[in-house]
N, C-alpha and C. Protein backbone atom coordinates (compact mmCIF):
# COMPACT_ATOMS: atom_id res chain seq x y z
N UNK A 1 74.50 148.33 65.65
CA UNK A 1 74.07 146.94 65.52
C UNK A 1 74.40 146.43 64.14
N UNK A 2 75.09 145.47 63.98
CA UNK A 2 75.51 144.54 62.52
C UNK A 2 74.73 142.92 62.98
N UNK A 3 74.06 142.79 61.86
CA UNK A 3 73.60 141.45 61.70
C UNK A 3 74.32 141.06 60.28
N UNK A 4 74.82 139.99 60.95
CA UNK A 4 75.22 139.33 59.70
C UNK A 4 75.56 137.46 60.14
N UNK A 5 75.76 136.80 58.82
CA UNK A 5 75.88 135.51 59.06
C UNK A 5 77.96 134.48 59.67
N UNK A 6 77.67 133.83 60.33
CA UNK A 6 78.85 133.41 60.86
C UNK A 6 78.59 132.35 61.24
N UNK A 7 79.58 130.98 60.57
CA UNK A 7 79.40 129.37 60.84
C UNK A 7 77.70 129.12 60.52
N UNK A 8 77.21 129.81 59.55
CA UNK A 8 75.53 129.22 60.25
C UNK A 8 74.59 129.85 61.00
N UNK A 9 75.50 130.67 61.55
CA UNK A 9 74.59 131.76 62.73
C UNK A 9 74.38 133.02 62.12
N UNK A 10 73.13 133.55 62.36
CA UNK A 10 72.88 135.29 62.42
C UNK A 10 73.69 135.73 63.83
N UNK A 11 74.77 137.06 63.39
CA UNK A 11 75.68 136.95 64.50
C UNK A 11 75.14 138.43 64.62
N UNK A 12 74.67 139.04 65.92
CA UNK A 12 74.28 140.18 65.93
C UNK A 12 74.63 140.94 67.11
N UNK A 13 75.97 141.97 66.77
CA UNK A 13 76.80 142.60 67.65
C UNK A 13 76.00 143.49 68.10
N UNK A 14 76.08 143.22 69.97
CA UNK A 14 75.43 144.68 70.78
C UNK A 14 76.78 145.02 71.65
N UNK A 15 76.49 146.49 70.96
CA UNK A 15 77.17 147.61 71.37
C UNK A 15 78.06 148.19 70.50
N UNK A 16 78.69 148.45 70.38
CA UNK A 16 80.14 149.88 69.33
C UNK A 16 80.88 148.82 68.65
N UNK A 17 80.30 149.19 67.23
CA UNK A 17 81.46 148.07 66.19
C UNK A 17 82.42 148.96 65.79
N UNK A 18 82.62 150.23 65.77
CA UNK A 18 83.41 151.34 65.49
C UNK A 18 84.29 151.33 63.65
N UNK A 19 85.67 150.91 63.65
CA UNK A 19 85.69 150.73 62.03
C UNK A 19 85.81 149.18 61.71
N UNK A 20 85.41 148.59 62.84
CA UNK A 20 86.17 147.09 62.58
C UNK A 20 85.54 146.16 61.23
N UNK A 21 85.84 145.78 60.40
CA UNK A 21 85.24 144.85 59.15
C UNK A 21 85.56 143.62 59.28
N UNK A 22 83.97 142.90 59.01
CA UNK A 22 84.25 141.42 58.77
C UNK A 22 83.97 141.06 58.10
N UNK A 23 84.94 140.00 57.68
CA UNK A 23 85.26 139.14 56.30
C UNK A 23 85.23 137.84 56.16
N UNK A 24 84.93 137.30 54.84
CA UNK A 24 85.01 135.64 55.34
C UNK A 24 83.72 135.52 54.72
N UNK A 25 82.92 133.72 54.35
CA UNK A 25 82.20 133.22 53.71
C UNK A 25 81.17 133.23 54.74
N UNK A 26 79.99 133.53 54.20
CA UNK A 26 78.95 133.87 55.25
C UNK A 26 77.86 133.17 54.88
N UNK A 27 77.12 132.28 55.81
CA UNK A 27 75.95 131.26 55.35
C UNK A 27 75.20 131.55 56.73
N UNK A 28 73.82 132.15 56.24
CA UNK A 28 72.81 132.57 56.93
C UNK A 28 71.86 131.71 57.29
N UNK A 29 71.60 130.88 58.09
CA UNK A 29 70.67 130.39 58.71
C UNK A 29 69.69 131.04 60.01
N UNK A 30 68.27 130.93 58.84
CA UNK A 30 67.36 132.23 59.49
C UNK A 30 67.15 131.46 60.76
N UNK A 31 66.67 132.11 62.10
CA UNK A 31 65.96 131.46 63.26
C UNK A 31 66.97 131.15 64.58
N UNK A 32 68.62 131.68 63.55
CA UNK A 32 69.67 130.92 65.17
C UNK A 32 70.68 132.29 65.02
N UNK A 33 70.74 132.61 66.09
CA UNK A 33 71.01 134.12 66.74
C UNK A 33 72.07 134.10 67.85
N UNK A 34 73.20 134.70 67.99
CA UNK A 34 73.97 134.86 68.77
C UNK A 34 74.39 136.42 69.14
N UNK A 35 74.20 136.99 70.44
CA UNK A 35 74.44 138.09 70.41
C UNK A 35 76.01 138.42 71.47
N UNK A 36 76.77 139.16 70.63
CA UNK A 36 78.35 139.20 70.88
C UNK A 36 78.47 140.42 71.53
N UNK A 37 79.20 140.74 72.67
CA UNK A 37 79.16 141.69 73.49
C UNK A 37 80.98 142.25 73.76
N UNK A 38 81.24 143.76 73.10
CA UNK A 38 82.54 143.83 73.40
C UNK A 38 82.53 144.36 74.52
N UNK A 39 84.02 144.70 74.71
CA UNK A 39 84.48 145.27 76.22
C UNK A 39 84.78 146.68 76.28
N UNK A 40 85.95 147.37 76.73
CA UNK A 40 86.09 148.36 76.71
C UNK A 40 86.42 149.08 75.21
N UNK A 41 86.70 150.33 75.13
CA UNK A 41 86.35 150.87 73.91
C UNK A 41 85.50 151.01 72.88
N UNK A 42 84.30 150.13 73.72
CA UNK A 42 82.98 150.20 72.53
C UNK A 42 82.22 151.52 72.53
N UNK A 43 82.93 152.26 73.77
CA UNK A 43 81.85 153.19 74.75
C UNK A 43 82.29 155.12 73.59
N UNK A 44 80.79 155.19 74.35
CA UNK A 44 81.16 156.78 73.96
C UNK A 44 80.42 157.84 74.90
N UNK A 45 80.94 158.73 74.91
CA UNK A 45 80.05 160.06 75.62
C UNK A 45 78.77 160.34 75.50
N UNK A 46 77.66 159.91 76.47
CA UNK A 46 76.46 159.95 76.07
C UNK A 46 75.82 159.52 75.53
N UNK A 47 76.51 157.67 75.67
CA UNK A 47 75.54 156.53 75.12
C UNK A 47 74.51 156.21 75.90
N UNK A 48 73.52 155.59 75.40
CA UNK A 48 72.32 155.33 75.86
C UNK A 48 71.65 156.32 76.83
N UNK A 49 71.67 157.38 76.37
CA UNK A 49 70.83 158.77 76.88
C UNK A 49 69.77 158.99 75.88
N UNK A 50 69.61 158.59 74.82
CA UNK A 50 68.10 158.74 73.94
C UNK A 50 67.58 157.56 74.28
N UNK A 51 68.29 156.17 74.39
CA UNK A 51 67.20 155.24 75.62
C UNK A 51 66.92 155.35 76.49
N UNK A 52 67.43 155.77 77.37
CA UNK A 52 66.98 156.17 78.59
C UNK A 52 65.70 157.37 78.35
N UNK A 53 65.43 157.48 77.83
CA UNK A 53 64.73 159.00 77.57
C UNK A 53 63.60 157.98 76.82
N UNK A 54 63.57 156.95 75.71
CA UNK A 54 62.68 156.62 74.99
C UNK A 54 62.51 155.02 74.98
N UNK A 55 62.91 154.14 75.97
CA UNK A 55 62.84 152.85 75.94
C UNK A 55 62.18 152.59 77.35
N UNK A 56 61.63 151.97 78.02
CA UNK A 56 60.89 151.57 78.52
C UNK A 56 61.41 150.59 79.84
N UNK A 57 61.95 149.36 78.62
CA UNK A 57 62.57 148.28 79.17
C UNK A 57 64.20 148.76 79.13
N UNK A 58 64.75 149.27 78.56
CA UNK A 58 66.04 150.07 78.68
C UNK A 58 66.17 150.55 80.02
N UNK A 59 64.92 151.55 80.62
CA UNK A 59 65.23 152.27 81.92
C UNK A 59 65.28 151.25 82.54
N UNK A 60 64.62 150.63 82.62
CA UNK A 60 64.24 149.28 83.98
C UNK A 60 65.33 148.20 84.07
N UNK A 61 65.62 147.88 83.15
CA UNK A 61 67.21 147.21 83.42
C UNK A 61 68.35 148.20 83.86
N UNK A 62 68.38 149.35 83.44
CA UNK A 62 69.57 150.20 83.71
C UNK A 62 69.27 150.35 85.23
N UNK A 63 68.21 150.45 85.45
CA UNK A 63 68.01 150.94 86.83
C UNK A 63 68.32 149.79 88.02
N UNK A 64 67.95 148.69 87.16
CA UNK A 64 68.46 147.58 87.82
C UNK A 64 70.01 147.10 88.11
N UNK A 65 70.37 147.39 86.66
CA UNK A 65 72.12 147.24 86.83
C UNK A 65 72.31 148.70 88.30
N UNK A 66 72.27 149.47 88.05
CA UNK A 66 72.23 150.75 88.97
C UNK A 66 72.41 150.44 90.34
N UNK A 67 71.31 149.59 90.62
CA UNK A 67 71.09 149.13 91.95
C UNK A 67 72.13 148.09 92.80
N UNK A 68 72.44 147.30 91.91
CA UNK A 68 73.23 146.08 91.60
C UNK A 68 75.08 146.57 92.08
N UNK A 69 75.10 147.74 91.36
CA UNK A 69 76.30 148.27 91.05
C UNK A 69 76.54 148.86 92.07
N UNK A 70 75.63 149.52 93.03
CA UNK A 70 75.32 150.96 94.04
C UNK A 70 76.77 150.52 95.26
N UNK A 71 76.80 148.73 95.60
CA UNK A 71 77.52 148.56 96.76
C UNK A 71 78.83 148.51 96.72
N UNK A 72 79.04 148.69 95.47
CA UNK A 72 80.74 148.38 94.96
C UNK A 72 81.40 149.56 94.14
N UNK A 73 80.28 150.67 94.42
CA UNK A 73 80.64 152.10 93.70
C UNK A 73 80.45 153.11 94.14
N UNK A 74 81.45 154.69 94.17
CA UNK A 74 81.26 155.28 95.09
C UNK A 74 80.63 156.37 93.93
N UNK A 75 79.97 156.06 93.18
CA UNK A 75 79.11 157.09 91.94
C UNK A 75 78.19 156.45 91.54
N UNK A 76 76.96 156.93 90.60
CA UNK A 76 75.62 156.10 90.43
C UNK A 76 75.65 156.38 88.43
N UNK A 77 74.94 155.44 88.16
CA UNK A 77 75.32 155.16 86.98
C UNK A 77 74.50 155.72 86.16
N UNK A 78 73.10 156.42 86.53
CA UNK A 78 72.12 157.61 85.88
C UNK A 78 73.51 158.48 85.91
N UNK A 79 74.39 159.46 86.49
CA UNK A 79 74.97 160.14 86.67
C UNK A 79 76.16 160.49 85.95
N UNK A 80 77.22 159.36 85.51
CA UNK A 80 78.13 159.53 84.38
C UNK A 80 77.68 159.02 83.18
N UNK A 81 77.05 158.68 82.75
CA UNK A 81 76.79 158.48 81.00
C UNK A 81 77.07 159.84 80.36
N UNK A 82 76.69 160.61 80.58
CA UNK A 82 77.20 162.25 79.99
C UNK A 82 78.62 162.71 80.52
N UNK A 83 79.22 162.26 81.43
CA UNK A 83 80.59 162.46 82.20
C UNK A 83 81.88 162.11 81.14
N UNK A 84 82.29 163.21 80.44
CA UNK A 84 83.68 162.23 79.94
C UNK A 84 84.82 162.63 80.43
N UNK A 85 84.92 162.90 81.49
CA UNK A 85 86.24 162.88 82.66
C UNK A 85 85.96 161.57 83.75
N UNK A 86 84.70 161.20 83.97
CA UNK A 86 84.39 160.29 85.02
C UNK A 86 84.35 158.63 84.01
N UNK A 87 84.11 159.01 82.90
CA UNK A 87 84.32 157.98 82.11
C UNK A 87 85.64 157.47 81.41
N UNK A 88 86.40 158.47 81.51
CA UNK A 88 87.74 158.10 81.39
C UNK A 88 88.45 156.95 83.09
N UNK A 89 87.55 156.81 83.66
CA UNK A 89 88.46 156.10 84.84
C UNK A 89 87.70 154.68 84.85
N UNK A 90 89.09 153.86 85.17
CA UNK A 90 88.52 152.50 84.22
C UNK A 90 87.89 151.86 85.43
N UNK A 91 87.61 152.34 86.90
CA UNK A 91 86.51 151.38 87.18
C UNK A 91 85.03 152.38 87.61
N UNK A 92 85.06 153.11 86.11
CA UNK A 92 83.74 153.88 85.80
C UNK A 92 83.19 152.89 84.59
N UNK A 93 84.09 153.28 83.96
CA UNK A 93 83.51 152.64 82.38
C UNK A 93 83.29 151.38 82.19
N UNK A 94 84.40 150.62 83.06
CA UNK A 94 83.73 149.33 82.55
C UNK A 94 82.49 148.62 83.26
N UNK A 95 82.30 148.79 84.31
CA UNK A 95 80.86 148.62 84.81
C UNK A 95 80.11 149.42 84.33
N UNK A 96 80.29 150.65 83.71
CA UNK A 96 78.60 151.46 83.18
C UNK A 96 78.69 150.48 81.66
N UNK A 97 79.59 150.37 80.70
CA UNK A 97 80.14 149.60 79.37
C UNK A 97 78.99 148.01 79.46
N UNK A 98 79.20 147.33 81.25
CA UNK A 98 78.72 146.27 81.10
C UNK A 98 77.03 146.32 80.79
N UNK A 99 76.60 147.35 82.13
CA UNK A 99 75.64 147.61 82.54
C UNK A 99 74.79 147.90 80.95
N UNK A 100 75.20 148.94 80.20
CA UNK A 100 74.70 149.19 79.12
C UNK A 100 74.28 148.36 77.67
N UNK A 101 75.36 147.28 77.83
CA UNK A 101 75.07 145.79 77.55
C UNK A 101 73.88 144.99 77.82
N UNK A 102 74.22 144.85 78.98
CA UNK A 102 73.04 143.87 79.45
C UNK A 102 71.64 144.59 79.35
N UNK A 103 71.64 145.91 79.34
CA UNK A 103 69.90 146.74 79.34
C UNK A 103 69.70 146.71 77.56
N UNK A 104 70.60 146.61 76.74
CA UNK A 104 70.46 146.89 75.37
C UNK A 104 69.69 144.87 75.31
N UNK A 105 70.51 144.04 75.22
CA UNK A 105 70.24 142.81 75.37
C UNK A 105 68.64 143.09 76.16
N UNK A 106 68.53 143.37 76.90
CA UNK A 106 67.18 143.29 77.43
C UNK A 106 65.85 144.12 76.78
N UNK A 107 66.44 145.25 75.73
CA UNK A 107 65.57 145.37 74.51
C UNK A 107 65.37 144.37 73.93
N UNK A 108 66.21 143.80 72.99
CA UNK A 108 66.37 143.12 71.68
C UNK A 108 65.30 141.58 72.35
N UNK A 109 65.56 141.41 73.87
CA UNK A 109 64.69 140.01 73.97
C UNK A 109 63.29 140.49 74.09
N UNK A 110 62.99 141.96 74.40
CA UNK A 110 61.85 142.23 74.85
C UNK A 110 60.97 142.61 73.01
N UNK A 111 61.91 142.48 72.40
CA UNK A 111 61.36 142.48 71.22
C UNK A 111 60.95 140.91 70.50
N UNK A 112 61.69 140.26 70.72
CA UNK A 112 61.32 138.82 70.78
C UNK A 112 62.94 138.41 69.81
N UNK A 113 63.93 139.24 69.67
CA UNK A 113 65.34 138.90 69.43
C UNK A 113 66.21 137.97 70.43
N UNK A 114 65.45 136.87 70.85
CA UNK A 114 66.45 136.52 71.74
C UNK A 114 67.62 134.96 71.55
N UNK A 115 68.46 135.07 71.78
CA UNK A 115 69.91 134.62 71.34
C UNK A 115 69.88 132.87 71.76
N UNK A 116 69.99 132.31 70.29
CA UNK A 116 70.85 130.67 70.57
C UNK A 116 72.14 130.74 71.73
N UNK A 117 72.90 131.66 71.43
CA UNK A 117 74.75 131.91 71.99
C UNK A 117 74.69 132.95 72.66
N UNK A 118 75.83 133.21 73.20
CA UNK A 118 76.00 134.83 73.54
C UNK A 118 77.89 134.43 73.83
N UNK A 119 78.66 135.38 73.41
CA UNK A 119 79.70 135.93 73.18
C UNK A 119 80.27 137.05 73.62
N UNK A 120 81.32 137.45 74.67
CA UNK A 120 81.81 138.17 75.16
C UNK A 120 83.33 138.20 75.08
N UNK A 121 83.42 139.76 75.14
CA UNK A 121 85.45 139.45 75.29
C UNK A 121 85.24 141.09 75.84
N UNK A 122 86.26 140.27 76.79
CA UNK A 122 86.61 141.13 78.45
C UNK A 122 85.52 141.48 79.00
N UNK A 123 85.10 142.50 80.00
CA UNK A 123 83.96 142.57 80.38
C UNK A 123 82.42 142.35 79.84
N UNK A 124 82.55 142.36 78.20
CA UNK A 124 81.67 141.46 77.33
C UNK A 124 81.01 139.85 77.76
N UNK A 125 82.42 139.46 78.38
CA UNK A 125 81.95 138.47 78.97
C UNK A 125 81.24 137.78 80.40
N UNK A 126 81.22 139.03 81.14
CA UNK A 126 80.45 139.24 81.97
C UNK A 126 79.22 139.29 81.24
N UNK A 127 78.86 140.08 80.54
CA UNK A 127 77.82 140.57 80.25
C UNK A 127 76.90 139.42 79.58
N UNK A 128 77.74 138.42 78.85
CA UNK A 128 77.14 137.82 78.10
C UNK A 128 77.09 136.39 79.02
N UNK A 129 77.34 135.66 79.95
CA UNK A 129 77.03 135.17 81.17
C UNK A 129 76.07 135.72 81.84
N UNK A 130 75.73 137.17 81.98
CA UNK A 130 74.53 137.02 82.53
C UNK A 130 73.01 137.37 81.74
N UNK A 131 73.24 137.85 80.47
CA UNK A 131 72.52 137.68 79.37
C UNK A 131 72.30 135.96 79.17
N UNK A 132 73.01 134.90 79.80
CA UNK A 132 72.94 133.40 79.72
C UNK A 132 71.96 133.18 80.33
N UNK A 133 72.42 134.05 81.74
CA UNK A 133 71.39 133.62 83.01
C UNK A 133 72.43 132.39 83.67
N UNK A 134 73.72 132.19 83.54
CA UNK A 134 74.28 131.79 84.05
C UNK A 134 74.98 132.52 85.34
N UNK A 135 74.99 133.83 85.56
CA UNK A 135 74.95 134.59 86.94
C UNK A 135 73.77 135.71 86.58
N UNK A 136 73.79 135.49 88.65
CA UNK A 136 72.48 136.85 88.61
C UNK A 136 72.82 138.15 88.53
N UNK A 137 72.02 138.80 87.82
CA UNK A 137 72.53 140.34 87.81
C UNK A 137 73.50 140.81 88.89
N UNK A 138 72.81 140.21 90.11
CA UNK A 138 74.11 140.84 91.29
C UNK A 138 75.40 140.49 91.12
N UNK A 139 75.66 138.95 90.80
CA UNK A 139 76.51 138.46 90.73
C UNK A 139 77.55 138.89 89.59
N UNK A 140 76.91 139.20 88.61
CA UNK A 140 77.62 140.12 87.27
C UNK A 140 78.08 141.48 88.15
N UNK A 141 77.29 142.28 88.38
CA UNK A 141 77.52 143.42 88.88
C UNK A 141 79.03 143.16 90.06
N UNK A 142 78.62 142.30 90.65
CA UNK A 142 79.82 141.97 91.23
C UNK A 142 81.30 142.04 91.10
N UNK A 143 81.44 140.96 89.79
CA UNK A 143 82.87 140.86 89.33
C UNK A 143 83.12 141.81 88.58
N UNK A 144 82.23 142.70 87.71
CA UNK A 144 82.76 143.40 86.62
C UNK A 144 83.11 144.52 87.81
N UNK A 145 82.39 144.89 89.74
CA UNK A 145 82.91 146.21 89.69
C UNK A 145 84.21 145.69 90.56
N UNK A 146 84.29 144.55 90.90
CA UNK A 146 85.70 144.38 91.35
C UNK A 146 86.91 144.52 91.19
N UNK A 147 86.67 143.53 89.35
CA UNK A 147 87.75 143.56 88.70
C UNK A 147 88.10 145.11 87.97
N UNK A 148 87.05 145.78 87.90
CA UNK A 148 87.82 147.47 87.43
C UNK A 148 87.81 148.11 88.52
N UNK A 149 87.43 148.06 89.66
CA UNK A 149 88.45 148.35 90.91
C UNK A 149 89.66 148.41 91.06
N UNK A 150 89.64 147.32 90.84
CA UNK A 150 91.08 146.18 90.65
C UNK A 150 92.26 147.56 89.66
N UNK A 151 91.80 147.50 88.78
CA UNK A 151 92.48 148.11 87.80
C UNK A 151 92.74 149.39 87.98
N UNK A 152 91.59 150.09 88.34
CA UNK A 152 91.59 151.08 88.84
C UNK A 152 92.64 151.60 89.68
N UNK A 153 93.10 151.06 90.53
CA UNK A 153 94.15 151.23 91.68
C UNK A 153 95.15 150.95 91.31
N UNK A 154 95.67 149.83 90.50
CA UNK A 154 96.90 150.03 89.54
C UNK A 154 97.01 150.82 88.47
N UNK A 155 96.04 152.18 87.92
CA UNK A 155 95.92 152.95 87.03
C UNK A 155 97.01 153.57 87.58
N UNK A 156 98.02 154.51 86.26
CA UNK A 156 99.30 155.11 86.48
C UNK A 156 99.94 154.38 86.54
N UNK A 157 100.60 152.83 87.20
CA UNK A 157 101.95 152.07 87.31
C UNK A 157 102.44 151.69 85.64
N UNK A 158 101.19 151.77 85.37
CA UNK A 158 101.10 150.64 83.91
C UNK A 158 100.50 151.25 82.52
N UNK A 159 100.46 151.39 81.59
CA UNK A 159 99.19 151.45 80.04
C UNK A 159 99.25 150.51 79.44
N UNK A 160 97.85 150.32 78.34
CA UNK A 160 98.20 149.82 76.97
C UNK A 160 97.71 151.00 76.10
N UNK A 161 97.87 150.43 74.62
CA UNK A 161 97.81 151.24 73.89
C UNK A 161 97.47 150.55 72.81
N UNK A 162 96.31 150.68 72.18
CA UNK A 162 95.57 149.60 70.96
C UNK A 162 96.20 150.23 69.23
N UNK A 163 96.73 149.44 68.81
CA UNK A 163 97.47 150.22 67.59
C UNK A 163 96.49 149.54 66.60
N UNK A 164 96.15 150.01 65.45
CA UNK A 164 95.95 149.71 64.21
C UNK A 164 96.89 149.01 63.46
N UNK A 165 97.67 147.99 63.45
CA UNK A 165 98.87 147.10 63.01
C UNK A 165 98.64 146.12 63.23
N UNK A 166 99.16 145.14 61.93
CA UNK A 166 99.33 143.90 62.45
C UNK A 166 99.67 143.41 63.66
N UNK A 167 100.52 141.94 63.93
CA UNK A 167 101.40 142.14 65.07
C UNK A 167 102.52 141.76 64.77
N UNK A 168 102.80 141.18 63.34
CA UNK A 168 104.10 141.93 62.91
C UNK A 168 104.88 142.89 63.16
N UNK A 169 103.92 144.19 62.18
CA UNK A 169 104.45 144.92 62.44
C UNK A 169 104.52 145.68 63.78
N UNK A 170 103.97 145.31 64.74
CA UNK A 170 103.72 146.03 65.98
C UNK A 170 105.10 145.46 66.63
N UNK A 171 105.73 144.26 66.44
CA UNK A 171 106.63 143.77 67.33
C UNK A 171 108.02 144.93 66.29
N UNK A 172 107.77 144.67 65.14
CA UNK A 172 108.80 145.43 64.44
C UNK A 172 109.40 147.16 65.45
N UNK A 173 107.62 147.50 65.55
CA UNK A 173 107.84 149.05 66.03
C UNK A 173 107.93 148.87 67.60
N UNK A 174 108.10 148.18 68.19
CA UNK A 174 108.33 148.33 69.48
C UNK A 174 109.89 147.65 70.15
N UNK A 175 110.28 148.37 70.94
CA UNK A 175 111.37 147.73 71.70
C UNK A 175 111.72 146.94 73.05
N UNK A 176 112.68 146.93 73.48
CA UNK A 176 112.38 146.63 75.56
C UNK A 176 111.80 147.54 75.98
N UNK A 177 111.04 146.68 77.04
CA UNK A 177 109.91 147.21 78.10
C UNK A 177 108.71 147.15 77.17
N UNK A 178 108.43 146.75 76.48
CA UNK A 178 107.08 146.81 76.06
C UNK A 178 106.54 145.32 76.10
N UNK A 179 105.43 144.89 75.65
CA UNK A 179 104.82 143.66 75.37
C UNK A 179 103.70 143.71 74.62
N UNK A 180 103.26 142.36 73.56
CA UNK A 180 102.27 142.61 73.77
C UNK A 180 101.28 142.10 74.23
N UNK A 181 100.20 142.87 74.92
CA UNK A 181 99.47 142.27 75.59
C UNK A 181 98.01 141.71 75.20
N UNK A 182 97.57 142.17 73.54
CA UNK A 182 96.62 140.90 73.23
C UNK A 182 96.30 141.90 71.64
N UNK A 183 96.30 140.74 70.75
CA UNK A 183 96.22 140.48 69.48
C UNK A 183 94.59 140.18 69.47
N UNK A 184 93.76 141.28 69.09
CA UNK A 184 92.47 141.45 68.71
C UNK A 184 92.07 141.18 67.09
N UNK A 185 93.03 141.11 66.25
CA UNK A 185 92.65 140.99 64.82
C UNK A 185 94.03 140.80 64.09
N UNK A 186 93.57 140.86 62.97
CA UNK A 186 94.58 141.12 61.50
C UNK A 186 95.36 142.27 61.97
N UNK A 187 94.59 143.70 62.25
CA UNK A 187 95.12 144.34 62.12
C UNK A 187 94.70 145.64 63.54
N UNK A 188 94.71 144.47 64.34
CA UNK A 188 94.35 145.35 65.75
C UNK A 188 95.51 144.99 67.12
N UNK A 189 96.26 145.31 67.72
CA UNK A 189 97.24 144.57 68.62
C UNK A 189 97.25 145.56 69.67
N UNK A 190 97.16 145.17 71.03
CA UNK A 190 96.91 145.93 72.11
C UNK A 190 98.63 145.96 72.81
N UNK A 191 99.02 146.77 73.55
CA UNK A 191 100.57 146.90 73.58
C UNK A 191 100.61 147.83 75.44
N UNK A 192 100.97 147.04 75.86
CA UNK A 192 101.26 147.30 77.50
C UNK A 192 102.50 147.68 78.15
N UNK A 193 102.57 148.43 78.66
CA UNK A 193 104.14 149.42 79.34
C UNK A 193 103.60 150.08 79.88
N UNK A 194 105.18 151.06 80.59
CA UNK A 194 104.97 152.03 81.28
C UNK A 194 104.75 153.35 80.16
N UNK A 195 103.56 154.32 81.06
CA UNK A 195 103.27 155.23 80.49
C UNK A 195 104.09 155.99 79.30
N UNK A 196 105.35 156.47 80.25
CA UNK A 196 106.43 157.15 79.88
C UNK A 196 106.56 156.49 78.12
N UNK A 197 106.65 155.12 78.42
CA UNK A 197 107.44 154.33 77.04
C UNK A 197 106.22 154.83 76.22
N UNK A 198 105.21 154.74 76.63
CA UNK A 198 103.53 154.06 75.45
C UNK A 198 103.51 155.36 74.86
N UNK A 199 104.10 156.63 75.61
CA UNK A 199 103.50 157.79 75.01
C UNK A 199 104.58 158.30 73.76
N UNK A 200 105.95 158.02 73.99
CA UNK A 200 106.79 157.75 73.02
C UNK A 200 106.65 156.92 71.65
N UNK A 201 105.88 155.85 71.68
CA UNK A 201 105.13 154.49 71.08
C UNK A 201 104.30 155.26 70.34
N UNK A 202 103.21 155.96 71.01
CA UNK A 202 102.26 156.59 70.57
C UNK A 202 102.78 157.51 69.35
N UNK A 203 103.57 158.34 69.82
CA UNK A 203 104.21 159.49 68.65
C UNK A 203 105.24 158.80 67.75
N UNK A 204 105.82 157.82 68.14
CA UNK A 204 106.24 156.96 66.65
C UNK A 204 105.18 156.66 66.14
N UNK A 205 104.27 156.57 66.35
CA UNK A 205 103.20 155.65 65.24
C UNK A 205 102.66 156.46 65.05
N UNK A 206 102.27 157.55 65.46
CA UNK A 206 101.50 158.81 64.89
C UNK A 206 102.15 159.45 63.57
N UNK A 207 104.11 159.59 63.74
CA UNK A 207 104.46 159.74 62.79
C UNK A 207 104.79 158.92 61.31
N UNK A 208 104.18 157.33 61.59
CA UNK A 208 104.26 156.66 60.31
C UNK A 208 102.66 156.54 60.04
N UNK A 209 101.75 157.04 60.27
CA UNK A 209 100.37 157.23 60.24
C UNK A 209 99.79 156.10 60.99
N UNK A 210 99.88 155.92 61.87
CA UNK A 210 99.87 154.32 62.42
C UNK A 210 98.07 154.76 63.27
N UNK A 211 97.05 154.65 63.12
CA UNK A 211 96.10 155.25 64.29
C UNK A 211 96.56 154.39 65.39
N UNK A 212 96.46 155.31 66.68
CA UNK A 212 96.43 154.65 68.10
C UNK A 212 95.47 154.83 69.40
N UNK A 213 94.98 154.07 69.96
CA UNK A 213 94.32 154.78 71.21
C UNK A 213 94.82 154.14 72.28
């Protein structure tokens, strides 16, 4: 969790800020709260297993997303949070990713943290629509397990591959057949191909110290 100030707002990220830094002129206005929700890669092996074990309102939303999730999934979501082979498949993670969102959000209001805004990117934004109350839990549960269904079944035709680079230099290090497929920062650029190419991609940039996932 990072609280910090943005345009005026206390901006207070739920879920995995990992190394990302933010920069820029910051003016804190106490009392107005926005809570920002990322997408994939926020996740880790055996998140929210000491809430589940010690939160209250944590279980009861999870259990709810759970329920929500049950008709559009052929696994239950008590069940992979400790899984990191079942969490590697992308229409695992990103519905447990959402789910874990929206039960964390349902601490922070049950504490009396609750949000002017809410902010999402990629399945974040599911999450943060129904943290609006602009769809019902089912209805969240819905699209997020569709659309990584979705993905799911085109897993293997396709990758990306998130580089640490500008996108300068990312267009510099890449050739045909690649693209890119979305510019997250200064120095974050997401990069889409076939496997074969990305894993080649991968070991060029490994060898100019480039981090990649």
């Amino acid at each position: 969790m990072v609280s910090l100030g943005v345009d005026g707002l206390r901006v207070l990220a739920v879920g995995g800020v990992g190394d990302n830094v933010v920069t820029g002129r910051v003016t804190v206005v106490v009392g107005r709260m926005v809570f920002v929700f990322p997408g994939r890669g926020s996740q880790w092996v055996g998140m929210a297993r000491e809430l589940m074990g010690g939160s209250l309102v944590f279980v009861a939303r999870m259990d709810e997303c759970g329920q929500v999730l049950e008709p559009f999934t052929d696994w239950r979501l008590a069940d992979v949070l400790g899984d990191v082979d079942v969490l590697e498949r992308t229409e695992v993670v990103q519905p447990v990713v959402w789910a874990v969102m929206v039960s964390l959000a349902a601490v922070w209001q049950s504490l009396g943290v609750v949000p002017d805004a809410v902010l999402g990117h990629s399945r974040g934004e599911v999450a943060a629509v129904v943290v609006a109350g602009a769809l019902l839990l089912e209805e969240g549960a819905c699209v997020v397990a569709l659309c990584a269904g979705t993905l799911g079944v085109l897993a293997g035709c396709g990758g990306m591959t998130s580089l640490v680079l500008s996108a300068r230099g990312v267009r510099a290090l890449i050739g045909p057949g690649f693209s890119v497929a979305a510019v997250i920062g200064s120095s974050s650029v997401v990069v889409a191909g076939v496997p074969e190419a990305l894993a080649v991609l991968e070991g060029l940039a490994g060898e100019r110290d480039v981090r990649v996932r």
